[in-house]
Protein backbone atom coordinates (compact mmCIF):
# COMPACT_ATOMS: atom_id res chain seq x y z
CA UNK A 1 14.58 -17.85 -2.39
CA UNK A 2 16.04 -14.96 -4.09
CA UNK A 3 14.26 -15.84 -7.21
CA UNK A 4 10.47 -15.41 -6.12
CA UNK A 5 9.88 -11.79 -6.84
CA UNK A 6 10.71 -12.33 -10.57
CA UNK A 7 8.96 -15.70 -10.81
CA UNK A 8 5.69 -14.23 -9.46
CA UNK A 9 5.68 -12.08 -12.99
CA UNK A 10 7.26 -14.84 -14.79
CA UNK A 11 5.06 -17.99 -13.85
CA UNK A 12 1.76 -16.46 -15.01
CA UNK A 13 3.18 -15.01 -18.00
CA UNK A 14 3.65 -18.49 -19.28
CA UNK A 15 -0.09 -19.44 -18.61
CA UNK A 16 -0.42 -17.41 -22.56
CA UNK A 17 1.19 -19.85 -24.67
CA UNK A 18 0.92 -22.69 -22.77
CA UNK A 19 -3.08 -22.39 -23.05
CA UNK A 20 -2.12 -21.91 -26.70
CA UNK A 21 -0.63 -25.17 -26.96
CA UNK A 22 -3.65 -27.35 -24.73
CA UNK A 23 -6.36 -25.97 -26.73
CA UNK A 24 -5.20 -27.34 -29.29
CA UNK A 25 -4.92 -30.75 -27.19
CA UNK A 26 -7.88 -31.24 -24.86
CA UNK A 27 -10.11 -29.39 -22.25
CA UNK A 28 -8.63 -31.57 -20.07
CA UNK A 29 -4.98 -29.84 -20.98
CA UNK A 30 -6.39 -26.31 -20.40
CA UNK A 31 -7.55 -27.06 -16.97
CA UNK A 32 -4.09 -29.19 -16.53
CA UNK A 33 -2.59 -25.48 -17.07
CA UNK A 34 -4.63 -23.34 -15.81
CA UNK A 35 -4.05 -25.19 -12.54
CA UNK A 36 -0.77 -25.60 -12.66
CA UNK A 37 0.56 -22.21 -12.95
CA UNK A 38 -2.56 -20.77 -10.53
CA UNK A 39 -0.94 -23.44 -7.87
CA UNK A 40 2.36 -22.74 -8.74
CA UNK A 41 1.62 -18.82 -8.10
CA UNK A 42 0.16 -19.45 -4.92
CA UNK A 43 2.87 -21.26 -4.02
CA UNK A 44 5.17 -18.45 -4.50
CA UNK A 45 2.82 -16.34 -2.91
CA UNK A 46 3.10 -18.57 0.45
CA UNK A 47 7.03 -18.49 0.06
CA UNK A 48 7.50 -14.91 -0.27
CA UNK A 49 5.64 -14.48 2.49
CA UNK A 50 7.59 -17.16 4.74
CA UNK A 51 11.26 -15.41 3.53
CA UNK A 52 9.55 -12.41 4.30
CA UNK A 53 9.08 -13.63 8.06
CA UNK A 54 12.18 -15.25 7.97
CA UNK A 55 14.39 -11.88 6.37
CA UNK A 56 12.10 -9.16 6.79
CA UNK A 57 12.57 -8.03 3.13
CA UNK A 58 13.09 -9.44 -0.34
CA UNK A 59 14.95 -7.98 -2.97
CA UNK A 60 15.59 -9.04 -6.77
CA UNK A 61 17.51 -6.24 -8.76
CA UNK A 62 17.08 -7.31 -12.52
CA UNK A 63 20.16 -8.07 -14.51
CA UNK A 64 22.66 -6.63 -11.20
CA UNK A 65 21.69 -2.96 -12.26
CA UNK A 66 21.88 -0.81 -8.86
CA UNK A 67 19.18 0.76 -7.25
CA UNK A 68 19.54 4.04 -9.69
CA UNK A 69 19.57 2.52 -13.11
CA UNK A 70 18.48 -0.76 -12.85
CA UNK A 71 14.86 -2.03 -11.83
CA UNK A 72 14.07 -3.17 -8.84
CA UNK A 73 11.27 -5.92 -7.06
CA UNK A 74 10.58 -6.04 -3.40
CA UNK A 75 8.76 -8.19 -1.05
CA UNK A 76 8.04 -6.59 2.11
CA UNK A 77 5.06 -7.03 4.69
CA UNK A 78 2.84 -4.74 2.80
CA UNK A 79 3.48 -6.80 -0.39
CA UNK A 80 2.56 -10.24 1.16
CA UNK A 81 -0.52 -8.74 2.34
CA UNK A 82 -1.43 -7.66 -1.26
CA UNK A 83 -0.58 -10.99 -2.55
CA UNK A 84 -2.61 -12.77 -0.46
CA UNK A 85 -5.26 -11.20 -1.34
CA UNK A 86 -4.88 -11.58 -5.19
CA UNK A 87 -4.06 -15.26 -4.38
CA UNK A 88 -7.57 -15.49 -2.01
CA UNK A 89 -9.86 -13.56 -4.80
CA UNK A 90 -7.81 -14.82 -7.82
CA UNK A 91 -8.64 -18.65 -7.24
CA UNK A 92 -12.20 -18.21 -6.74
CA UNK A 93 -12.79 -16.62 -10.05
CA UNK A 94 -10.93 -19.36 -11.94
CA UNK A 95 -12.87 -21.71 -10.71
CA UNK A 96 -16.02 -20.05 -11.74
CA UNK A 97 -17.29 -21.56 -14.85
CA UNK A 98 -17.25 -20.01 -17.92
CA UNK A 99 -18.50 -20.84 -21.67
CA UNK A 100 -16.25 -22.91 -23.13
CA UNK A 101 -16.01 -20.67 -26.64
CA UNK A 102 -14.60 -18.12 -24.66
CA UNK A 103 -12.69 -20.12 -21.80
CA UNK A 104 -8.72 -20.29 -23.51
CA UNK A 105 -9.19 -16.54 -23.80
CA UNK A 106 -10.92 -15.49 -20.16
CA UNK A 107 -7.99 -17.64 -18.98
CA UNK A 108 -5.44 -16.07 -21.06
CA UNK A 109 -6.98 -12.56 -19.55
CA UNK A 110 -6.85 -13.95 -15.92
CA UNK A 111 -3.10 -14.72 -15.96
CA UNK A 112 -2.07 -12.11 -17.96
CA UNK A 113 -4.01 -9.39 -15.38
CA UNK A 114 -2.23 -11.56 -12.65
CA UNK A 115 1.17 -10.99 -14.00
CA UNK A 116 0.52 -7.28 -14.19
CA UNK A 117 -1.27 -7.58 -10.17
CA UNK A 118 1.91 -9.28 -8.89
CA UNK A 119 4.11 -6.54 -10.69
CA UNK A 120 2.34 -3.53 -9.18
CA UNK A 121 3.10 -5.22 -5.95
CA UNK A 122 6.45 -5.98 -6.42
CA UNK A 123 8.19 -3.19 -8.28
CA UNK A 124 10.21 -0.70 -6.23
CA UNK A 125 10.53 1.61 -9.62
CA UNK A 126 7.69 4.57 -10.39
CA UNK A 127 7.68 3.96 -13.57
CA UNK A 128 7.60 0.43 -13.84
CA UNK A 129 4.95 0.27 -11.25
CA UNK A 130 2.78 2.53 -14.08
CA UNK A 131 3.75 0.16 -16.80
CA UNK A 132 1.95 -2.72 -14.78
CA UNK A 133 -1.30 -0.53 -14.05
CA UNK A 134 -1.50 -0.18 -17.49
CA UNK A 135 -1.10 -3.27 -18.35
CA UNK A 136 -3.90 -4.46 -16.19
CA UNK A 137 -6.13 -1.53 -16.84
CA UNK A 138 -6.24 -3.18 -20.76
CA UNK A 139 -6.54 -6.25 -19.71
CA UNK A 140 -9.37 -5.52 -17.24
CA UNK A 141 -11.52 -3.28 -20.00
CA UNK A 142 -11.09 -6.30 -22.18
CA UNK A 143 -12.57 -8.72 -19.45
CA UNK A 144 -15.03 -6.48 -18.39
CA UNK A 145 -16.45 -6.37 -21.89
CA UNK A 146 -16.45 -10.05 -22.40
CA UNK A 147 -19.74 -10.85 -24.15
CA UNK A 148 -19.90 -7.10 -26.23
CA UNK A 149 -23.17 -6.21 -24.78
CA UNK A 150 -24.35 -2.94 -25.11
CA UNK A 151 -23.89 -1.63 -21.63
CA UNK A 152 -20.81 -3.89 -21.23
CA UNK A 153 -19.24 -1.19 -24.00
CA UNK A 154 -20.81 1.39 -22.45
CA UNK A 155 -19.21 0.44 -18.87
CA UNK A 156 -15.91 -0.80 -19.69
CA UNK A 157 -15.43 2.25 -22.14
CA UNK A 158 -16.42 4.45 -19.44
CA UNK A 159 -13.51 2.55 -17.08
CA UNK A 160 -10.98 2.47 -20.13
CA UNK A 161 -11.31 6.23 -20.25
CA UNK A 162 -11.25 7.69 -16.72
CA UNK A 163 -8.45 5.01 -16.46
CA UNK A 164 -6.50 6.76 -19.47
CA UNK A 165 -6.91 9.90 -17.61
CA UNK A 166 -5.99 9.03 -14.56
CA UNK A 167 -2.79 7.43 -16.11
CA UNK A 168 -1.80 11.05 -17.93
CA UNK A 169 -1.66 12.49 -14.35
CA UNK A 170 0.57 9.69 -13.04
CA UNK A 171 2.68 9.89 -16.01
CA UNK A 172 3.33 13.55 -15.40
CA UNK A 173 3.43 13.21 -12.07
CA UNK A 174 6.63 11.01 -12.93
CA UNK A 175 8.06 13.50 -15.48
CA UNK A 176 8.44 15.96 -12.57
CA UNK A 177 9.97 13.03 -10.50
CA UNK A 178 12.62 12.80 -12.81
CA UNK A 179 13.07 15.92 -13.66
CA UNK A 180 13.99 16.67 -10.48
CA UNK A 181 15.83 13.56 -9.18
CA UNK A 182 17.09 11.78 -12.22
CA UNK A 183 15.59 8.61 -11.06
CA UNK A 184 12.95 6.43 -10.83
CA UNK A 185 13.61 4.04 -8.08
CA UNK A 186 11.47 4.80 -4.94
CA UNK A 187 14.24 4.22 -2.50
CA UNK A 188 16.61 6.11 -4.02
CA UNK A 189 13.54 8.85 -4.71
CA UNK A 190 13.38 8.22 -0.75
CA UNK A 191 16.59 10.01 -0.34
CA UNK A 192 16.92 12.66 -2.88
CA UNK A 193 12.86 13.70 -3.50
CA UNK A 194 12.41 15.62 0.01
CA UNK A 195 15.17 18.28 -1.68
CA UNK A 196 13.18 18.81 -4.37
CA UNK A 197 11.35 22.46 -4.48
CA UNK A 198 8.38 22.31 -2.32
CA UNK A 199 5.85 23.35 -5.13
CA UNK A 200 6.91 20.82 -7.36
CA UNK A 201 6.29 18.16 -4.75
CA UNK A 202 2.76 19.66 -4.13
CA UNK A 203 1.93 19.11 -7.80
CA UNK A 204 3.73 15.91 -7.83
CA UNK A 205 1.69 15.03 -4.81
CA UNK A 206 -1.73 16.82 -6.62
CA UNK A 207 -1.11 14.49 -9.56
CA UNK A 208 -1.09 11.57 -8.21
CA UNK A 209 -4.02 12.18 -5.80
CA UNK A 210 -6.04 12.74 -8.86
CA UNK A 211 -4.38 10.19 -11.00
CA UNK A 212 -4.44 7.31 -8.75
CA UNK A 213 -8.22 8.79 -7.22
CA UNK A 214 -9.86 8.16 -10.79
CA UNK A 215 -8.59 4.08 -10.90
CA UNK A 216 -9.99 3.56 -7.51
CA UNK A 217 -12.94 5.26 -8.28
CA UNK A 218 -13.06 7.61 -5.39
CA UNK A 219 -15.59 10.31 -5.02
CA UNK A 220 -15.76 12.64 -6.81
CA UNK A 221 -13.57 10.26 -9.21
CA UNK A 222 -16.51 7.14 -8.83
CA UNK A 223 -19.10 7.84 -11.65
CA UNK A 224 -17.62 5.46 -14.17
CA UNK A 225 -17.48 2.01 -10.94
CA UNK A 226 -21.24 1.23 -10.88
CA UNK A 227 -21.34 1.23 -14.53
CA UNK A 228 -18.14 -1.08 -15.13
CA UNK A 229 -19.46 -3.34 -12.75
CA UNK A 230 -22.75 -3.27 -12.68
CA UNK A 231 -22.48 -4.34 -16.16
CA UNK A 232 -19.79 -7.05 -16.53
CA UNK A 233 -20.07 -10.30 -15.97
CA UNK A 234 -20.19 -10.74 -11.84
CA UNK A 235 -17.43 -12.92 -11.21
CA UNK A 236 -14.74 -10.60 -13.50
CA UNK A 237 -16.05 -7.37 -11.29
CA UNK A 238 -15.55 -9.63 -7.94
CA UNK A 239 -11.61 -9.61 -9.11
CA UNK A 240 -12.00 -5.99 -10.33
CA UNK A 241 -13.74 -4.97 -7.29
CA UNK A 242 -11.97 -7.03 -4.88
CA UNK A 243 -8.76 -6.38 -6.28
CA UNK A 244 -7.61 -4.51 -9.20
CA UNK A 245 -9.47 -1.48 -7.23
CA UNK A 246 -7.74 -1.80 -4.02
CA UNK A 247 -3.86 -1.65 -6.25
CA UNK A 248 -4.02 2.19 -7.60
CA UNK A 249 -4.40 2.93 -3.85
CA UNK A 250 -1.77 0.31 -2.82
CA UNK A 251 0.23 2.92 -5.30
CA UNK A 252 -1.02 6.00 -3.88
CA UNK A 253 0.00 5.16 -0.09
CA UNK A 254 3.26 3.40 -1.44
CA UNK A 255 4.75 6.38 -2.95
CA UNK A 256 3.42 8.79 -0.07
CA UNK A 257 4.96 6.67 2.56
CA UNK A 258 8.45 6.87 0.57
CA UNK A 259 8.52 10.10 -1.05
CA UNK A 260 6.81 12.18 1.64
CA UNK A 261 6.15 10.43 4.66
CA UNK A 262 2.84 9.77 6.80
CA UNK A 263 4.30 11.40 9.44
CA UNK A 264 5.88 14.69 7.58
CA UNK A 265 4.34 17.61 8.50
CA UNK A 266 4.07 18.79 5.01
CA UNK A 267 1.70 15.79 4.30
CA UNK A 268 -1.06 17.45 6.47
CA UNK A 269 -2.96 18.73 3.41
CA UNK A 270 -2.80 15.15 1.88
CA UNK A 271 -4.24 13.66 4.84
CA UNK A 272 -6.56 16.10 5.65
CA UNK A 273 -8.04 16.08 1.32
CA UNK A 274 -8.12 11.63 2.03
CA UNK A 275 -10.14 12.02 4.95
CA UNK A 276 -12.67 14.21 3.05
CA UNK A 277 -12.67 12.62 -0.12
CA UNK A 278 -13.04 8.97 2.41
CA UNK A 279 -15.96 10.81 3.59
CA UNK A 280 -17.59 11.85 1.44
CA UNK A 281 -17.00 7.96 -0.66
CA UNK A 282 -19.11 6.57 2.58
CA UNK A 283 -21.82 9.01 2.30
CA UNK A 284 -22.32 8.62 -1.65
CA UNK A 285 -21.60 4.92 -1.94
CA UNK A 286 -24.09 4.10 1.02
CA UNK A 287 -26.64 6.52 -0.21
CA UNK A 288 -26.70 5.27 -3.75
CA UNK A 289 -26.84 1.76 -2.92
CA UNK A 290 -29.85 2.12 -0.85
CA UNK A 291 -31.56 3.18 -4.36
CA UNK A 292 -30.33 0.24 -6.61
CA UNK A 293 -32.73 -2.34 -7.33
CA UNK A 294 -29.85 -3.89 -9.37
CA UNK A 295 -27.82 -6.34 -7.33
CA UNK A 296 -24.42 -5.77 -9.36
CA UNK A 297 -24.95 -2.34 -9.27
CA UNK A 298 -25.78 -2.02 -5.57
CA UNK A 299 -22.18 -4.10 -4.72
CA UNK A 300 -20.65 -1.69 -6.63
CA UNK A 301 -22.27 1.49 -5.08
CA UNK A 302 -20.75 -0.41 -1.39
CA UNK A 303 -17.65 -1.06 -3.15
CA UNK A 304 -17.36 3.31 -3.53
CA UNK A 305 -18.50 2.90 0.32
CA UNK A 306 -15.78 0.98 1.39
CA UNK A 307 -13.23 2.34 -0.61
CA UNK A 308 -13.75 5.47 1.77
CA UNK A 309 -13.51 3.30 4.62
CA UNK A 310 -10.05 2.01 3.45
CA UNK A 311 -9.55 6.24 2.86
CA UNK A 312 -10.15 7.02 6.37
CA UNK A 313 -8.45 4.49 7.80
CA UNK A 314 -4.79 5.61 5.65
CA UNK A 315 -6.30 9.36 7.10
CA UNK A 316 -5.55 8.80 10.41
CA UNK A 317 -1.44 8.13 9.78
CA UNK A 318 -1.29 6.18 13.06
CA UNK A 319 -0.21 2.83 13.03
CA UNK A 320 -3.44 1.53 14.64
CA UNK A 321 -5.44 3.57 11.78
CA UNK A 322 -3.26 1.84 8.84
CA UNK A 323 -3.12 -1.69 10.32
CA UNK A 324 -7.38 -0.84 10.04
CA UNK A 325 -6.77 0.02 6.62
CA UNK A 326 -4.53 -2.28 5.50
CA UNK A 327 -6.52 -4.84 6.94
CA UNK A 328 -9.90 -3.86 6.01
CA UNK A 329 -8.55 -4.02 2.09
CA UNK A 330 -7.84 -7.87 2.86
CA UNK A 331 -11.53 -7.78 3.90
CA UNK A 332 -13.55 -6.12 1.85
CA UNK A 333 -11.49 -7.67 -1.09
CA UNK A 334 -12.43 -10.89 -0.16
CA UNK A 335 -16.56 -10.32 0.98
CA UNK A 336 -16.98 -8.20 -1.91
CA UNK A 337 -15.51 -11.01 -4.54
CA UNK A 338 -17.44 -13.59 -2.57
CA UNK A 339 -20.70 -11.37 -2.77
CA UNK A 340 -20.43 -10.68 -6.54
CA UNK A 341 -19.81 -15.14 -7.11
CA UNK A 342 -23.16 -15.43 -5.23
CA UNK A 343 -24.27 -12.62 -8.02
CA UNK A 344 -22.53 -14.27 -10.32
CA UNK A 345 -24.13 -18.33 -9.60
CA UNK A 346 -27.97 -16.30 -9.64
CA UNK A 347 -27.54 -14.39 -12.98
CA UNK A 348 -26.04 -17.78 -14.39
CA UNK A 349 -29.66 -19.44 -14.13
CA UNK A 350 -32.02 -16.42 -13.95
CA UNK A 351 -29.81 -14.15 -16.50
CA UNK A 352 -30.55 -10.86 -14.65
CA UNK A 353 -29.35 -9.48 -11.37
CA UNK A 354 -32.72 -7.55 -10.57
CA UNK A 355 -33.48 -7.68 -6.92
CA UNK A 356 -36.88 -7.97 -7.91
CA UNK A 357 -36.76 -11.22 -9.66
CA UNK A 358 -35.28 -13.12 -7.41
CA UNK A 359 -37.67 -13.96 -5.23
CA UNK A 360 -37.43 -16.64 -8.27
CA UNK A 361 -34.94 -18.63 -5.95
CA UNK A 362 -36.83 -17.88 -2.46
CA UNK A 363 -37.15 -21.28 -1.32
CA UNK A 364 -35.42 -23.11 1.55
CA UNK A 365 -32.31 -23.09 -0.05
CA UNK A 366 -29.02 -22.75 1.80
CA UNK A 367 -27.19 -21.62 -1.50
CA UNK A 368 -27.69 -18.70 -2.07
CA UNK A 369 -29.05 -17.32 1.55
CA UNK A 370 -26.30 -18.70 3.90
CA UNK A 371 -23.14 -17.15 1.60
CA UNK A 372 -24.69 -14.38 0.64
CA UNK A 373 -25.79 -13.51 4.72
CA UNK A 374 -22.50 -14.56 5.99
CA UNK A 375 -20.73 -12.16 3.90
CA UNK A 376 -22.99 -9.45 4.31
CA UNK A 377 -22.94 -9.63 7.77
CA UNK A 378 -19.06 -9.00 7.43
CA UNK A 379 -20.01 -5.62 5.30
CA UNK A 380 -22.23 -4.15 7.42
CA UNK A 381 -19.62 -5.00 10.13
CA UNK A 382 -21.27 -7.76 12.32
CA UNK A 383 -19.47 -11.13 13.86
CA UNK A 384 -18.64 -13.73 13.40
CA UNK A 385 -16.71 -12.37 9.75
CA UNK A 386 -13.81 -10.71 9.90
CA UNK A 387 -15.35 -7.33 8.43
CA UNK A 388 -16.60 -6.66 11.94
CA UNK A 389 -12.80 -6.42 13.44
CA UNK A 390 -11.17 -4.02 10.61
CA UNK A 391 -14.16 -1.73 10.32
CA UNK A 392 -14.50 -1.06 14.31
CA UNK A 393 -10.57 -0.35 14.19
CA UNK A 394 -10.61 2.46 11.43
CA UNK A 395 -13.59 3.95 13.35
CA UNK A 396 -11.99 4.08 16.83
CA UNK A 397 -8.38 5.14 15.28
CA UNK A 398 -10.31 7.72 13.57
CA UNK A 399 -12.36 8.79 16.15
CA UNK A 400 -9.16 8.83 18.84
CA UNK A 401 -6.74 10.05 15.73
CA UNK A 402 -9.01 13.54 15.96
CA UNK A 403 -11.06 12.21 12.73
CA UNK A 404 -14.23 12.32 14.40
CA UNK A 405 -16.68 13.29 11.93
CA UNK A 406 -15.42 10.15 9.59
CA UNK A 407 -14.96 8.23 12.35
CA UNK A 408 -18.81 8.68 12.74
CA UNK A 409 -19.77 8.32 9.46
CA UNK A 410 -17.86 5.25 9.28
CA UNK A 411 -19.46 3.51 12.13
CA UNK A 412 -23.37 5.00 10.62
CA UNK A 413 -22.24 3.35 7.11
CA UNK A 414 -22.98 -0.21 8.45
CA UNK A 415 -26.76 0.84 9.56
CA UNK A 416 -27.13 1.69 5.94
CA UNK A 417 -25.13 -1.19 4.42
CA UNK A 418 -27.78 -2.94 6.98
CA UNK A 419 -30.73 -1.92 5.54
CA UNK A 420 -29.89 -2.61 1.70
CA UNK A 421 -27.79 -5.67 2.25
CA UNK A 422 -31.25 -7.19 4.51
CA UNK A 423 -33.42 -6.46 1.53
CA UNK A 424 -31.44 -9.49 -0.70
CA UNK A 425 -31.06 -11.33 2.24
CA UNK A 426 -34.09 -11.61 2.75
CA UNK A 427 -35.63 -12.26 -0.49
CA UNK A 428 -33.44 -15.15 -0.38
CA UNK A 429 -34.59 -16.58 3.08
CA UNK A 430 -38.20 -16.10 2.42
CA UNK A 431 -39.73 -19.32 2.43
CA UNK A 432 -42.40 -19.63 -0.55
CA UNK A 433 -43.11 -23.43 -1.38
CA UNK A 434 -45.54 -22.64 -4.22
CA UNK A 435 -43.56 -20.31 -6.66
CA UNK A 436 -44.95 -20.21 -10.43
CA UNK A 437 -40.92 -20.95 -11.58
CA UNK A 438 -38.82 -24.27 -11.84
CA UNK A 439 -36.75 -24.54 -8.78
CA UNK A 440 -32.80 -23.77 -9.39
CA UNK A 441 -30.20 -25.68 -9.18
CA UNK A 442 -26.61 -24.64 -8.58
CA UNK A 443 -23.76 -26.63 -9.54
CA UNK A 444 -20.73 -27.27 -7.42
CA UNK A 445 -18.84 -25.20 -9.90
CA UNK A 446 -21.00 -22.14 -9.43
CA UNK A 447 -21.20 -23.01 -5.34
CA UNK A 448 -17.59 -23.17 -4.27
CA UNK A 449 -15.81 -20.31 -5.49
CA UNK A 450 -18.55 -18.23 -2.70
CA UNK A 451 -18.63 -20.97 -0.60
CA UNK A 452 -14.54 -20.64 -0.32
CA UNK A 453 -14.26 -16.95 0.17
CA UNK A 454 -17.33 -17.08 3.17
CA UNK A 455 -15.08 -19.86 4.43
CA UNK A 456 -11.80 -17.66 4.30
CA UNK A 457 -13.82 -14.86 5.81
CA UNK A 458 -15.04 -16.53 8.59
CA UNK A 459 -11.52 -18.40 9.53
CA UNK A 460 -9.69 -14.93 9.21
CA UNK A 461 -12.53 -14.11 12.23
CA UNK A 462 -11.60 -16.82 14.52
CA UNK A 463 -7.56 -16.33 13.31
CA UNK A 464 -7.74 -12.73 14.46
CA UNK A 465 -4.45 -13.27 17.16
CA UNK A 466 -2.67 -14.94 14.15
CA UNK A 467 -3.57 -11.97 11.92
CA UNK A 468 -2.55 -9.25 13.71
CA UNK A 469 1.16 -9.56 13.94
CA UNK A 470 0.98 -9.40 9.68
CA UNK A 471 -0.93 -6.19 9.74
CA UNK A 472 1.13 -4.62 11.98
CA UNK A 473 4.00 -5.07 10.41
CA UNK A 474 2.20 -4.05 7.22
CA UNK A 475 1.31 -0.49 8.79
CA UNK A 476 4.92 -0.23 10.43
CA UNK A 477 6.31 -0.89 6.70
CA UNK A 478 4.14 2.45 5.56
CA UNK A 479 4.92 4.65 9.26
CA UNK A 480 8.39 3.46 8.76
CA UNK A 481 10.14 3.23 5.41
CA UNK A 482 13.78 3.47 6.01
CA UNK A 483 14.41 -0.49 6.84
CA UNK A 484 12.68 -1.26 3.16
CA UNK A 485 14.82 1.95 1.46
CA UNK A 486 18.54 0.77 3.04
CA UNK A 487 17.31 -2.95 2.23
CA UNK A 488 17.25 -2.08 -1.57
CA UNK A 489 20.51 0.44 -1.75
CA UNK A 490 22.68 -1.80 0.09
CA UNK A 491 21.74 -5.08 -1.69
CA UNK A 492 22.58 -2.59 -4.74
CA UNK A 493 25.89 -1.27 -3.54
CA UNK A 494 24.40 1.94 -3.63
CA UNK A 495 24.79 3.29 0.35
């Protein structure tokens, strides 16, 4: 049991060579592979999570080093809650069919970026947890560029190189860290960092706003999303909007919650900049998207939206607030993914995402209307998909926490996401019998990875009671960091 945090890196780093080998043996042996190690890295997804329930918190130290010197990977309930939501998003887009010139190396990307995922997650170390960012951010620009269009380079150049900015800032960010602490485990950065001069833990804490605020694409930090996703292929930007956005801000609230505290009065400022910044992500996101007549570029003008949400929601430093937060990441990963595989299955056949051209597909058709509804609805914030429950608690903890205004805006954001979301819908549901085009067809392949994510979405709805215990303990993990710090020194010898 000891072993999983290390596997969960190790298992998908195998996928490489293995693929190596079967495409040299049959399609049948990549797809023997490629299922293998995604099953086998679900499975250690589900049993970190269960020794999680069962211990409270996992702990590998590498090669016996202590907490100091060595590196560190931890499972706690915030991490489980990130891994299931690779796992949930992850799946989906591996089963989403691809060209077969190009599907040995989309798979080799997929694992690879899933290594570097499951490391972000799992390191307790600054620096290593920058090492893994990076390592996705390269794999990422190379899979949104897959097919070297012209505004493929243009968008995934754009994301390579607000990325490479934002990872100066964190670098320096950790320079001063260790300049001023000699380490860079977060636990023991847990104990010594709040004795570090209070100016240098402003810019530390400046830095990494900014840093971490250009990968998750944050305004004013968001101009470079719309293009990266808008232009990639849909089902890579449903795992780069579902998930590989929601990890820099995994970072961000990580190393608050250890290094300063949600609770610290000196974190005011923090607070008070996220629940602007949140803010002002709902106005722009929802106000841009109502212009888009782009479907891939309209998700991704929500995706900004939501991301402020999320914002908002970490704003309030309640435990109510976070479990909204933490919980509405889960969701919006997984209805975001789910909307850009419906993009994805439509652009497959009609090779655009224009809004305008698909009245192409309005026939009575329950793929793509029902998915594409059901998910939607969970956007905008409506039953029966879970959406609805994680939205309504950021606005309430917002609006009780003193956060009023965002609170507000939060709760407004759905009447927008209403109005643009209803214009695909219903294109979709329009019932025209005597269209001048050749009625589509979607394969199973191009059905189920959508189909599987509204499923998830609407279970999660009717598993709410299950649920909640999870996210609590997810937000108590952030509120309260001292079980997950003493967890890692003492299994180090270092108390």
């Amino acid at each position: 049991m000891s072993q999983i945090p290390i596997l969960l890196i190790i298992v998908p780093l195998a996928a490489p060579p293995l693929l190596f080998i079967a495409a040299k043996a049959s399609r049948f042996a990549i797809t023997a592979v490629a299922a293998l190690i995604a099953t086998a890295s679900a499975g250690l997804a589900i049993a970190a999570t269960a020794a999680v329930r069962q211990t409270g918190i996992l702990v590998y130290h590498v090669g016996g080093w202590t907490a100091q010197q060595g590196i560190v990977l931890a499972v706690d309930s915030l991490s489980v809650i990130m891994l299931a939501l690779i796992q949930l998003v992850f799946l989906p887009v591996l089963l989403f069919p691809s060209e077969q010139s190009e599907r040995v190396r989309r798979l080799t990307l997929l694992f690879l970026l899933l290594a570097a995922l499951h490391g972000v997650v799992l390191t307790a170390d600054i620096f290593n947890m920058y090492v893994f960012i990076e390592i996705g951010v390269i794999v990422s620009y190379a899979l949104l560029n897959q097919g070297n269009a012209p505004d493929r380079l243009e968008g995934s150049f754009k994301y390579l190189l607000m990325s490479s900015l934002g990872s100066l800032l964190v670098l320096l960010a950790i320079a001063l860290v260790y300049s001023a602490s000699g380490s860079l485990n977060l636990a023991y950065l847990a104990r010594t960092f709040p004795d570090a001069p209070r100016a240098l833990r402003s810019t530390v804490l400046a830095l990494l706003t900014a840093g971490f605020g250009l990968k998750f694409g944050a305004v004013p930090f968001h101009a470079w999303k719309p293009d990266a996703y808008g232009s990639a292929p849909p089902a890579l930007a449903a795992l780069a909007s579902g998930v590989v956005a929601k990890v820099p801000l995994y970072c961000l609230v990580r190393i608050v919650s250890l290094l300063y505290g949600f609770s610290a009065p000196s974190t005011a400022p923090f607070l008070a900049l996220l629940a602007i910044l949140g803010s002002a992500s709902v106005v722009v996101g929802h106000a841009m998207a109502l212009k888009q007549e782009r479907l891939n570029r309209l998700l991704s003008f929500s995706s900004v939206a939501h991301i402020g949400y999320i914002m908002i929601g970490f704003a309030t430093a309640t435990v109510v607030g976070i479990e909204g937060a933490v919980f509405h990441m889960l969701n919006h990963g997984i209805l975001k993914a789910g909307l850009f595989l419906v993009s994805a299955a439509i652009v497959a056949h009609l090779q655009s995402d224009e809004i305008s051209r698909m009245v192409e597909i309005s026939r009575p058709m329950l793929f793509p209307a029902l998915p594409f509804a059901l998910l939607a609805l969970g956007m905008i914030g409506i039953p029966p998909v879970v959406g609805f429950v994680s939205k309504w608690v950021i606005v309430l903890s917002g609006v009780a926490g003193g956060l009023l205004i965002p609170g507000i805006l939060v709760a407004l954001g759905g009447f927008a996401a209403l109005w643009y979301y209803q214009r695909v819908t219903l294109t979709f549901c329009t019932l025209i019998h005597d269209l001048p085009f050749p009625r589509l067809f979607f394969s199973w392949p191009e059905r189920l990875p959508a189909l599987f994510l509204t499923t998830i979405s609407v279970a999660l709805f009717a598993g709410i009671p299950w649920l909640h215990p999870y996210m609590r303990r997810a937000a108590l993990a952030l509120m309260d960091t001292g079980p997950l710090v003493d967890r890692i020194l003492f299994q180090a010898g270092s108390l």
